[in-house]
C-alpha atoms as a PDB file:
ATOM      1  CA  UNK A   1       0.000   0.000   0.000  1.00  0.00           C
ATOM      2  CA  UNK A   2       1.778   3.447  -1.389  1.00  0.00           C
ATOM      3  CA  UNK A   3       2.091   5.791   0.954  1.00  0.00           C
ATOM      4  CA  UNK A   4      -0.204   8.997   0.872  1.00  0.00           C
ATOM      5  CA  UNK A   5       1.539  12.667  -0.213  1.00  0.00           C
ATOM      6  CA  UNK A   6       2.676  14.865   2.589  1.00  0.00           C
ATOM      7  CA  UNK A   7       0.765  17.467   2.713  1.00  0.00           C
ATOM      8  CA  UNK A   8       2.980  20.835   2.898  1.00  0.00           C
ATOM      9  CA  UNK A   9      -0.180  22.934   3.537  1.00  0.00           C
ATOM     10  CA  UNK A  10       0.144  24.930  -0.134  1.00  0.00           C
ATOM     11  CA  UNK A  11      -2.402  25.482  -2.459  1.00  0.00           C
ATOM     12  CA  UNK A  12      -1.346  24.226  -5.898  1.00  0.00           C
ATOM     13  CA  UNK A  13      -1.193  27.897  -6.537  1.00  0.00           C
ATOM     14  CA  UNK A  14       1.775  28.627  -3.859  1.00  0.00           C
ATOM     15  CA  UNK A  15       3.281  25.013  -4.364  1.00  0.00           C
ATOM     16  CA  UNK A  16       3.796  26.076  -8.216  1.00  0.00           C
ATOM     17  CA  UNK A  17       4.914  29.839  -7.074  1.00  0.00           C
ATOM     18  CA  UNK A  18       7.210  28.245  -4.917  1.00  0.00           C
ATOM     19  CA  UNK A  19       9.186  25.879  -7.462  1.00  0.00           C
ATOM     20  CA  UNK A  20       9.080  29.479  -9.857  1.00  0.00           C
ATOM     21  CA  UNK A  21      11.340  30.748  -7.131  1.00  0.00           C
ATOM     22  CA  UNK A  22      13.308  28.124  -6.438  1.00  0.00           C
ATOM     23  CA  UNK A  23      14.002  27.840 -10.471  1.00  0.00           C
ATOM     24  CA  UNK A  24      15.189  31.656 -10.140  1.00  0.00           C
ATOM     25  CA  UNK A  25      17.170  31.146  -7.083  1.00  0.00           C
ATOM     26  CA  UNK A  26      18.794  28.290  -8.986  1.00  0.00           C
ATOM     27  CA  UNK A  27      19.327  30.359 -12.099  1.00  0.00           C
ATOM     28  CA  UNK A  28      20.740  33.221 -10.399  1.00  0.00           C
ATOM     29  CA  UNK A  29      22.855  31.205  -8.457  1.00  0.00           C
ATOM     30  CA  UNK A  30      24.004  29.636 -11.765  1.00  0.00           C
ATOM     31  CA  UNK A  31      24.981  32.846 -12.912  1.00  0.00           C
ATOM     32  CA  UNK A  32      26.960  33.898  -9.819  1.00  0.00           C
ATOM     33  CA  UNK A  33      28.726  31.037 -10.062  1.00  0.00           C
ATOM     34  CA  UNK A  34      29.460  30.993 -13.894  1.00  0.00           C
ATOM     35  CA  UNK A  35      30.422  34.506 -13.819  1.00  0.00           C
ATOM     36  CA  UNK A  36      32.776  34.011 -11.082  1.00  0.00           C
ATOM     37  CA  UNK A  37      34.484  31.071 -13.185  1.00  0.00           C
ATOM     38  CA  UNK A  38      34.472  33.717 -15.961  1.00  0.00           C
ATOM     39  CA  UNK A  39      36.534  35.846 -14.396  1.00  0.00           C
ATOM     40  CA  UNK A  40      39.244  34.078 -12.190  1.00  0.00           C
ATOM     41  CA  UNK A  41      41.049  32.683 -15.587  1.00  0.00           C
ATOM     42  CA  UNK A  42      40.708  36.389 -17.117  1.00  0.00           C
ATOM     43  CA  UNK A  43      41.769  38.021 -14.597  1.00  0.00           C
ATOM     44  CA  UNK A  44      45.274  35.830 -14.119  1.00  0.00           C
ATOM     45  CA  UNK A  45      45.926  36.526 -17.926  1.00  0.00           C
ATOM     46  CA  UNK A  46      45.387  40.294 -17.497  1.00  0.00           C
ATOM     47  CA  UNK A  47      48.538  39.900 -14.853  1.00  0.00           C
ATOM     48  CA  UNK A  48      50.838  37.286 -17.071  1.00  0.00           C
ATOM     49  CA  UNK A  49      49.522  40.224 -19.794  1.00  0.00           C
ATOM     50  CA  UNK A  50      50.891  43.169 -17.481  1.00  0.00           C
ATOM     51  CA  UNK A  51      53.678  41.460 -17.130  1.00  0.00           C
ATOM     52  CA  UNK A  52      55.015  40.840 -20.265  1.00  0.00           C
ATOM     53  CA  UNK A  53      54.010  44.373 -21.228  1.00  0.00           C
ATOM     54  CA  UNK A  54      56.895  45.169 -18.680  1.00  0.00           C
ATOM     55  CA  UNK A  55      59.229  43.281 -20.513  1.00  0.00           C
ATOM     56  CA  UNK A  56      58.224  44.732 -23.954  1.00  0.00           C
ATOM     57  CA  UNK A  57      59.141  47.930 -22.567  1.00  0.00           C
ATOM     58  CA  UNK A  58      62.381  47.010 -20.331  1.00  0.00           C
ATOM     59  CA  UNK A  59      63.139  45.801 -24.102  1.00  0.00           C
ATOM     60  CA  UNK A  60      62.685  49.296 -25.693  1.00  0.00           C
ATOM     61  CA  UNK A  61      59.765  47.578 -27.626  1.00  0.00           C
ATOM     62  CA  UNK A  62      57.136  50.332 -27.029  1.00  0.00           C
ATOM     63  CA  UNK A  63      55.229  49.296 -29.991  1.00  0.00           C
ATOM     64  CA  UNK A  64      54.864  45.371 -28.850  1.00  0.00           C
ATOM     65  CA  UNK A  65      54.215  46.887 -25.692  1.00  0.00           C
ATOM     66  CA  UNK A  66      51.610  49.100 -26.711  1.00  0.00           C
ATOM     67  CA  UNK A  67      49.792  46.227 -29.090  1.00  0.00           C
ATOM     68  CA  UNK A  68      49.600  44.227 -25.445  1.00  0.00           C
ATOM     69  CA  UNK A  69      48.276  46.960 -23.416  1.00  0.00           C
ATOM     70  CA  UNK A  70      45.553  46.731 -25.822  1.00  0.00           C
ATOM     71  CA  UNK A  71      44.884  43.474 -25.620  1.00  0.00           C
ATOM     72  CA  UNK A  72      45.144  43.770 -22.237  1.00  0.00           C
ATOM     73  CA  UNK A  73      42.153  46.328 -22.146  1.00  0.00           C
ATOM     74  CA  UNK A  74      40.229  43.905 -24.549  1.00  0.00           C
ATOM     75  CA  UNK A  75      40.877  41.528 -21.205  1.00  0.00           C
ATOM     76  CA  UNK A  76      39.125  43.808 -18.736  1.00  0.00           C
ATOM     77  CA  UNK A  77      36.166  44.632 -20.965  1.00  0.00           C
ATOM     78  CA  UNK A  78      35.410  40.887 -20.599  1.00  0.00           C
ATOM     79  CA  UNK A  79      36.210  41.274 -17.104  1.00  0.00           C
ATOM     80  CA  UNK A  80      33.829  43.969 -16.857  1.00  0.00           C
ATOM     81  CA  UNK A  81      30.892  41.703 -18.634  1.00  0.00           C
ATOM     82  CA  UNK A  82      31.299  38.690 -16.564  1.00  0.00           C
ATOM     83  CA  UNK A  83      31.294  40.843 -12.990  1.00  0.00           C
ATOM     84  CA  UNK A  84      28.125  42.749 -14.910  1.00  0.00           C
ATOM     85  CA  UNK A  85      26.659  38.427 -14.829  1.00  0.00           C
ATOM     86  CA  UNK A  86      27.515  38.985 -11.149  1.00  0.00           C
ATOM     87  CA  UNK A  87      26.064  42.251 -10.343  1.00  0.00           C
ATOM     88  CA  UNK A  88      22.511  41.401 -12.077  1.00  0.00           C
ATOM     89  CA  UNK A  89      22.572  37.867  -9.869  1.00  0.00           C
ATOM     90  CA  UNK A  90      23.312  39.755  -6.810  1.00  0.00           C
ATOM     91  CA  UNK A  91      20.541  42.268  -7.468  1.00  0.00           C
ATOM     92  CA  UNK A  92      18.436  39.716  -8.200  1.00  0.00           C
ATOM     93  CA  UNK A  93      18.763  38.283  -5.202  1.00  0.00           C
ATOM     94  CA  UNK A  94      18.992  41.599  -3.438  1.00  0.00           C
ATOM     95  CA  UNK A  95      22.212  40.606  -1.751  1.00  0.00           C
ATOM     96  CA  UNK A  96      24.199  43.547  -3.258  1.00  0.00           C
ATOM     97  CA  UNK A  97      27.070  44.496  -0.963  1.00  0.00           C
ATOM     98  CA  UNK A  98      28.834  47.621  -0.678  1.00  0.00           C
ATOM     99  CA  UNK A  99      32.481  47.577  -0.290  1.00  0.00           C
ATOM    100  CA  UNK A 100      33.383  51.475   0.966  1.00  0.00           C
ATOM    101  CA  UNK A 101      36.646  53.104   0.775  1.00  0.00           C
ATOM    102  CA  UNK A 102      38.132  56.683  -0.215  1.00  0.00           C
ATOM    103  CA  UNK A 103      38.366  57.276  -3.683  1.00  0.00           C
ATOM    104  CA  UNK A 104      39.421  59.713  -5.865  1.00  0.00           C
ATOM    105  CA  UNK A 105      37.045  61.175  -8.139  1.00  0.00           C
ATOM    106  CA  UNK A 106      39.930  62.400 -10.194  1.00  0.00           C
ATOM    107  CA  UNK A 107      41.676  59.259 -10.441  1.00  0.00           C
ATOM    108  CA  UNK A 108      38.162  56.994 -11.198  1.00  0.00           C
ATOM    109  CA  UNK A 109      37.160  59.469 -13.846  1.00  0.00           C
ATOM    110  CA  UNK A 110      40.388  59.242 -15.465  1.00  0.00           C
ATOM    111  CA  UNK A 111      40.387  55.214 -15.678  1.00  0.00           C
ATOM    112  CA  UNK A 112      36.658  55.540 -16.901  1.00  0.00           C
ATOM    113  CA  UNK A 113      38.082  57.492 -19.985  1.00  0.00           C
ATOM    114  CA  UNK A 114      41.304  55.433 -20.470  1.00  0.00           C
ATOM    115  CA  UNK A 115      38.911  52.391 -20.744  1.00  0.00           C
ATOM    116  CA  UNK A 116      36.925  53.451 -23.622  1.00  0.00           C
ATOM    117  CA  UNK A 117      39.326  56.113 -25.646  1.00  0.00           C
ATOM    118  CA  UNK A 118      39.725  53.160 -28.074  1.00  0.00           C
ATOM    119  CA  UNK A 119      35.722  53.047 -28.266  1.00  0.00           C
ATOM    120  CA  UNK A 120      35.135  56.050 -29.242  1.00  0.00           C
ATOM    121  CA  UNK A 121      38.188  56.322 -31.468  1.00  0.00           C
ATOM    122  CA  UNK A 122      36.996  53.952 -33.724  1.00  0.00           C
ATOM    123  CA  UNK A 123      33.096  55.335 -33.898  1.00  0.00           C
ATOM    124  CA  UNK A 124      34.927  58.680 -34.467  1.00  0.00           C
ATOM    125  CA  UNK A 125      33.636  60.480 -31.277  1.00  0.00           C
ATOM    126  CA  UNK A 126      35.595  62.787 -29.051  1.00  0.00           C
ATOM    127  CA  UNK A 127      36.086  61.871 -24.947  1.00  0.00           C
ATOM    128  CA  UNK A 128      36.380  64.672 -23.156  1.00  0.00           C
ATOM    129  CA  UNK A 129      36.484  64.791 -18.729  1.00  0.00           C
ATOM    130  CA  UNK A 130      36.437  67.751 -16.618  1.00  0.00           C
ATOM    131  CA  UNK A 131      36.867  67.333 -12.523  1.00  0.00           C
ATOM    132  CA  UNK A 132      36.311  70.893 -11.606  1.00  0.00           C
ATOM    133  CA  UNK A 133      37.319  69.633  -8.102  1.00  0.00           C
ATOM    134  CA  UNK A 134      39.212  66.738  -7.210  1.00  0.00           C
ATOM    135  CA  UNK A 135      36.958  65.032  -4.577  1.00  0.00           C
ATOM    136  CA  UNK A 136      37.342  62.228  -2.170  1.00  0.00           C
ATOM    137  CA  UNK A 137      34.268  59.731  -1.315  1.00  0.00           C
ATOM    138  CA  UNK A 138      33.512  56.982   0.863  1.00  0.00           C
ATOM    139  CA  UNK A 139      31.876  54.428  -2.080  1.00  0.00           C
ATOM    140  CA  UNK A 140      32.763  50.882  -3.524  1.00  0.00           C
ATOM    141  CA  UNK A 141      35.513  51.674  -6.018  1.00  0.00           C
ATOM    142  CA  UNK A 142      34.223  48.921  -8.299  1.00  0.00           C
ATOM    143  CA  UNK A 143      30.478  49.620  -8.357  1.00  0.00           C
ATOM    144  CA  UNK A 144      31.494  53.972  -8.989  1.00  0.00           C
ATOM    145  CA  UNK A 145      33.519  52.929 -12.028  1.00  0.00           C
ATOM    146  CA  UNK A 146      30.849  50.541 -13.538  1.00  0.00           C
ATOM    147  CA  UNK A 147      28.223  53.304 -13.501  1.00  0.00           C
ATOM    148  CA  UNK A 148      30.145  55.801 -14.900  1.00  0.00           C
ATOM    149  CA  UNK A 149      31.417  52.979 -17.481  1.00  0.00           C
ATOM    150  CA  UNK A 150      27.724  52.383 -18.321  1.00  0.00           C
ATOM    151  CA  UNK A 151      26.790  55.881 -19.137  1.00  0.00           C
ATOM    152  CA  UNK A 152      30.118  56.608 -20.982  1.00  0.00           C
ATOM    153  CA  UNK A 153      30.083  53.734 -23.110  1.00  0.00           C
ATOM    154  CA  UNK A 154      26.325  54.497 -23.803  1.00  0.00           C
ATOM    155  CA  UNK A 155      26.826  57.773 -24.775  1.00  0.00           C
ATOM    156  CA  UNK A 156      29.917  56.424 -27.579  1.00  0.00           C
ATOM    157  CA  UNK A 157      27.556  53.975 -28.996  1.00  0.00           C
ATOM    158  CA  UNK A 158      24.177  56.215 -29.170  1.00  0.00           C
ATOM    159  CA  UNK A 159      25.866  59.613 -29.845  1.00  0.00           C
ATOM    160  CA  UNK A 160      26.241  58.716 -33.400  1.00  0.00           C
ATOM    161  CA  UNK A 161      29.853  60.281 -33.630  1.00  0.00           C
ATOM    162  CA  UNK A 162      29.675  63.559 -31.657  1.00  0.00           C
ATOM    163  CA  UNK A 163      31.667  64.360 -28.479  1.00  0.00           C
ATOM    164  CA  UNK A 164      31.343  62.933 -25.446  1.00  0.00           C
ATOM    165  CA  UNK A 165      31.585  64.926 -22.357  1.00  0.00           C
ATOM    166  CA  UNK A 166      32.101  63.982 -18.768  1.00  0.00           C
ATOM    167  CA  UNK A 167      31.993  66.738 -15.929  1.00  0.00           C
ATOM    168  CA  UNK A 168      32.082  66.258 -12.057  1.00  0.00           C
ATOM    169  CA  UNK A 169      31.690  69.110 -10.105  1.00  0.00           C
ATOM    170  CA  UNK A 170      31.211  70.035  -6.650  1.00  0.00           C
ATOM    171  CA  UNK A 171      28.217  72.276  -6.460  1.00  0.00           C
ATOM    172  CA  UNK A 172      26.222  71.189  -3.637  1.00  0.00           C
ATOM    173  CA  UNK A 173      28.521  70.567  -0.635  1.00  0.00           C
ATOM    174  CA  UNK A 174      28.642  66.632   0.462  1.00  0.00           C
ATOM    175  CA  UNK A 175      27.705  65.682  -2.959  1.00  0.00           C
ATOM    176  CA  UNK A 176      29.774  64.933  -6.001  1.00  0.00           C
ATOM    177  CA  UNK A 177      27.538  65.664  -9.069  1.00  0.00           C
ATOM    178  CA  UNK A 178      28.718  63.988 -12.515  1.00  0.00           C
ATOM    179  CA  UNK A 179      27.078  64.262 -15.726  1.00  0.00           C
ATOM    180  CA  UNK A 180      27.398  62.210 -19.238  1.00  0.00           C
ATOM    181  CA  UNK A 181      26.865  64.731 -22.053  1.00  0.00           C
ATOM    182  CA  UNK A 182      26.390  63.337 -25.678  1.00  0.00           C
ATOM    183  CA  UNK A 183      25.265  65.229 -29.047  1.00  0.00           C
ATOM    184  CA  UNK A 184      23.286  62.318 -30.230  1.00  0.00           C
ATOM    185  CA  UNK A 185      19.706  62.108 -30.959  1.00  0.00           C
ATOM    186  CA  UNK A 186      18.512  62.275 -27.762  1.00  0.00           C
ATOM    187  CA  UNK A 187      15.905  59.735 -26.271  1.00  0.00           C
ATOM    188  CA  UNK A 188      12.332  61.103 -26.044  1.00  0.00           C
ATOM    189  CA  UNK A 189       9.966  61.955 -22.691  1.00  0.00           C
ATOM    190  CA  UNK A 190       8.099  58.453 -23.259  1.00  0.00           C
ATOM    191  CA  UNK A 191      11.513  56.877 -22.724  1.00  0.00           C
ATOM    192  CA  UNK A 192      13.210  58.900 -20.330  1.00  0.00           C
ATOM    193  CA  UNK A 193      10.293  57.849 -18.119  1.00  0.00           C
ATOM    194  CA  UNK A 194      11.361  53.877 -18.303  1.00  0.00           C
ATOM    195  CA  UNK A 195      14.965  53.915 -19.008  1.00  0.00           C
ATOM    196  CA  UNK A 196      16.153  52.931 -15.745  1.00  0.00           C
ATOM    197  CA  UNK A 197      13.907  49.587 -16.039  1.00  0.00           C
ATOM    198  CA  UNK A 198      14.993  45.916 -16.507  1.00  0.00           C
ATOM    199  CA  UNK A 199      15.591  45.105 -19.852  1.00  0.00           C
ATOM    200  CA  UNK A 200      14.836  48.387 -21.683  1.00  0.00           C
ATOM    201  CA  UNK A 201      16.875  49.693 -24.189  1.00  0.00           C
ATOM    202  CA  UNK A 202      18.049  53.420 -24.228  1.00  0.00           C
ATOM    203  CA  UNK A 203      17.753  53.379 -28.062  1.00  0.00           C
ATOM    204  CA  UNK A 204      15.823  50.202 -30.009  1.00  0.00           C
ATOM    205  CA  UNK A 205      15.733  51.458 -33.651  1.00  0.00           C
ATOM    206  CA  UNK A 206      19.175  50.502 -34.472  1.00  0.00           C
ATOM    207  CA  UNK A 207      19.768  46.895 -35.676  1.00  0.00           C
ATOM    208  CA  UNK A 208      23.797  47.306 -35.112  1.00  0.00           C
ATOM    209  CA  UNK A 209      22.964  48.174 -31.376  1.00  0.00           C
ATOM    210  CA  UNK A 210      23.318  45.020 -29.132  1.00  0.00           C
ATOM    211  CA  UNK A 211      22.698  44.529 -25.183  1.00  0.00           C
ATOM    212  CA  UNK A 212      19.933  42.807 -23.245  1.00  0.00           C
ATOM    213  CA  UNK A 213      18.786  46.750 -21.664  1.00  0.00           C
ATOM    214  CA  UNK A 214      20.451  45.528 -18.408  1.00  0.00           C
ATOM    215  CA  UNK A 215      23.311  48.405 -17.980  1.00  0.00           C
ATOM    216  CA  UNK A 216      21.268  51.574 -17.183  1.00  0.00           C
ATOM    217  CA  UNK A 217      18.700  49.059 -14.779  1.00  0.00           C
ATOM    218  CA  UNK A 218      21.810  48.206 -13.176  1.00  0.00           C
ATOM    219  CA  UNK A 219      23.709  51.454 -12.704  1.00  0.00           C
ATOM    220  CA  UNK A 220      20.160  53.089 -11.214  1.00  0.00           C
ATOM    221  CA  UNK A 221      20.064  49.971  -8.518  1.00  0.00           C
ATOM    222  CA  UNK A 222      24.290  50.838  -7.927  1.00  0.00           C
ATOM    223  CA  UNK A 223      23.139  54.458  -7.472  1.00  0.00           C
ATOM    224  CA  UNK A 224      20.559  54.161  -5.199  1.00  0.00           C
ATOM    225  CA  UNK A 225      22.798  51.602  -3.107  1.00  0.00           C
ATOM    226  CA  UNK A 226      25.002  54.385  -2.246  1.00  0.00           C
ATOM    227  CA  UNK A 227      22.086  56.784  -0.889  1.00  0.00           C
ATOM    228  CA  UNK A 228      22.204  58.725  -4.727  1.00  0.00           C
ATOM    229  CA  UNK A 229      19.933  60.165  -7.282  1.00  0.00           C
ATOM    230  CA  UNK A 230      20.136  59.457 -11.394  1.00  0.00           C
ATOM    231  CA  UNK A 231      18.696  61.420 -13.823  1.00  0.00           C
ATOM    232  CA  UNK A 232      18.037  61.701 -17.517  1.00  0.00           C
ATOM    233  CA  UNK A 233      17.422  65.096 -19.796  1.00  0.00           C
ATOM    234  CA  UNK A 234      17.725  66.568 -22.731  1.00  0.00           C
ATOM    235  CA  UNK A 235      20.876  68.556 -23.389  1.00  0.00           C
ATOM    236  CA  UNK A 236      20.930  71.781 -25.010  1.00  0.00           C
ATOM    237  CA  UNK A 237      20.846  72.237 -28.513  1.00  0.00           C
ATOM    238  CA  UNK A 238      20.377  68.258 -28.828  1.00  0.00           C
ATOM    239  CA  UNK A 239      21.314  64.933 -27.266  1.00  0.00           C
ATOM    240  CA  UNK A 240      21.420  63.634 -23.761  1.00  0.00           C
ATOM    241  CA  UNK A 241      22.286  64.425 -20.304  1.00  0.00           C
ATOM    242  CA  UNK A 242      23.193  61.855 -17.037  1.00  0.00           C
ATOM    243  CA  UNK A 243      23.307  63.300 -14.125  1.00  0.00           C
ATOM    244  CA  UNK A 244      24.358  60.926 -10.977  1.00  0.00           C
ATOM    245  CA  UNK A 245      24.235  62.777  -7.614  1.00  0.00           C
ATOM    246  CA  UNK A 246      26.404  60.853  -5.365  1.00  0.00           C
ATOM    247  CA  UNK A 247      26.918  61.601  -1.388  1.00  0.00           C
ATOM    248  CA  UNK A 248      30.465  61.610  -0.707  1.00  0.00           C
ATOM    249  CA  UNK A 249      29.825  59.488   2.581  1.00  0.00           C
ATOM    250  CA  UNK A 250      26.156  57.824   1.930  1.00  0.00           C
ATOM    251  CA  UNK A 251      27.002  56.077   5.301  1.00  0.00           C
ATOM    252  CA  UNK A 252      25.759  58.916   6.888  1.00  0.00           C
ATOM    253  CA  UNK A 253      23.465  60.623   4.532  1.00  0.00           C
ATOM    254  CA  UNK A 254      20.816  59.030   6.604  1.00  0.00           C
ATOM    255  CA  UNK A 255      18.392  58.062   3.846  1.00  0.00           C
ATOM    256  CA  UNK A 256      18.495  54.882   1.488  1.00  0.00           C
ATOM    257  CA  UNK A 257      18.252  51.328   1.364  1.00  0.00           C
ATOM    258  CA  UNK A 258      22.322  50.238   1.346  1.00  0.00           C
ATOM    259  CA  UNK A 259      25.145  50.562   4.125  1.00  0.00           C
ATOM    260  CA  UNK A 260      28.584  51.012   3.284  1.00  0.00           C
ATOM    261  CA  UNK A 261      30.838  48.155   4.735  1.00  0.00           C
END
């Protein structure tokens, strides 16, 4: 005689709500985990990369050594997408962690253009950066440099050629204030309104423009974990404006959803 079915006290509603979760904890823990894989190999061949670099140059071989600093930066770009695999499973799973130190706003803008001067060398756009004032903030280093990332590398591939612009000034004290300017064609009011959701797209009539419409969910979600404010407008005389409002210690800005650790 078989045994009856334990009864777990669910409906067959919750019991089948219940395995939908479990299937997305799975998944996102799938993702963690192949992400993480992703990058430990990549990131050891960015140092044996570095390294050699040093020799090309100890060698007086500046162009051999300037041919693997670029492949070296092809390296962290891949970096960069397999931590982004990370980032969406930790959100996901709202178990997104600050890690807090000072940093240098002049020295994070700077790596932010250094990344994508290549990029927007070959679509023929000009990077420009201004740091009126060199500030210091308590943030996570990593999560800082992948918003600005984001926005830069948005404005490149959606400003159809013109020049990029990326200010930081200090007008409202405690706050750092950094904006993304592009001449492009702008994005309308409609989608200005739902940008900053999962899997929209900043621009969607272009067939040569890839992505998932991940990036700009995930920088909001970055920004508000350290206490911040993102916004979206049109810039004068055409194209597009990101402003990011940043506290320069959101540990005690008192409002927000995140703490520093």
């Amino acid at each position: 005689m078989s045994a009856a079915p334990a009864d777990t006290g669910l409906t067959d509603e919750a019991a089948a709500l219940q395995q939908a979760l479990d299937a997305v904890r799975a998944r996102d823990d799938f993702i963690a985990i192949a992400a993480h894989e992703l990058r430990s190999p990549m990131n050891a061949l960015a140092l044996r990369l570095a390294a050699v670099e040093r020799m090309a140059r100890q060698g007086h071989d500046p162009q051999l050594a300037t041919e693997i600093q670029r492949i070296g930066r092809t390296v962290e770009r891949y970096v960069r997408r397999a931590t982004v695999l990370l980032d969406v499973s930790r959100l996901n799973a709202d178990r997104l962690q600050l890690a807090c130190m000072p940093v240098r706003v002049g020295e994070v803008v700077q790596a932010v253009v250094d990344a994508h001067r290549d990029e927007a060398a070959f679509r023929g756009a000009l990077l420009h950066a201004h740091v009126e004032q060199d500030l210091v903030g308590h943030w996570d280093p990593h999560m800082v440099e992948e918003i600005l990332a984001n926005l830069v590398s948005n404005a490149i591939k959606y400003g159809q050629g013109t020049p990029v612009d990326l200010r930081v000034s200090a007008m409202e004290p405690g706050f750092a204030i950094f904006e993304v300017r592009d001449g492009g064609p702008g994005i309308d009011a409609m989608q200005r309104r739902r940008i900053f959701e999962k899997f929209e797209r900043v621009v969607s009539s272009s067939p040569y423009q890839s992505g998932f419409g991940l990036g700009l969910w995930i920088v909001g979600r970055m920004v508000v974990a350290h206490k911040g404010a993102i916004d979206v407008s049109a810039a004068p005389g055409g194209g597009t404006v990101f402003t990011v409002r940043l506290p320069l210690d959101p540990q005690g800005s008192g409002n927000g959803e995140q703490e520093c650790r």
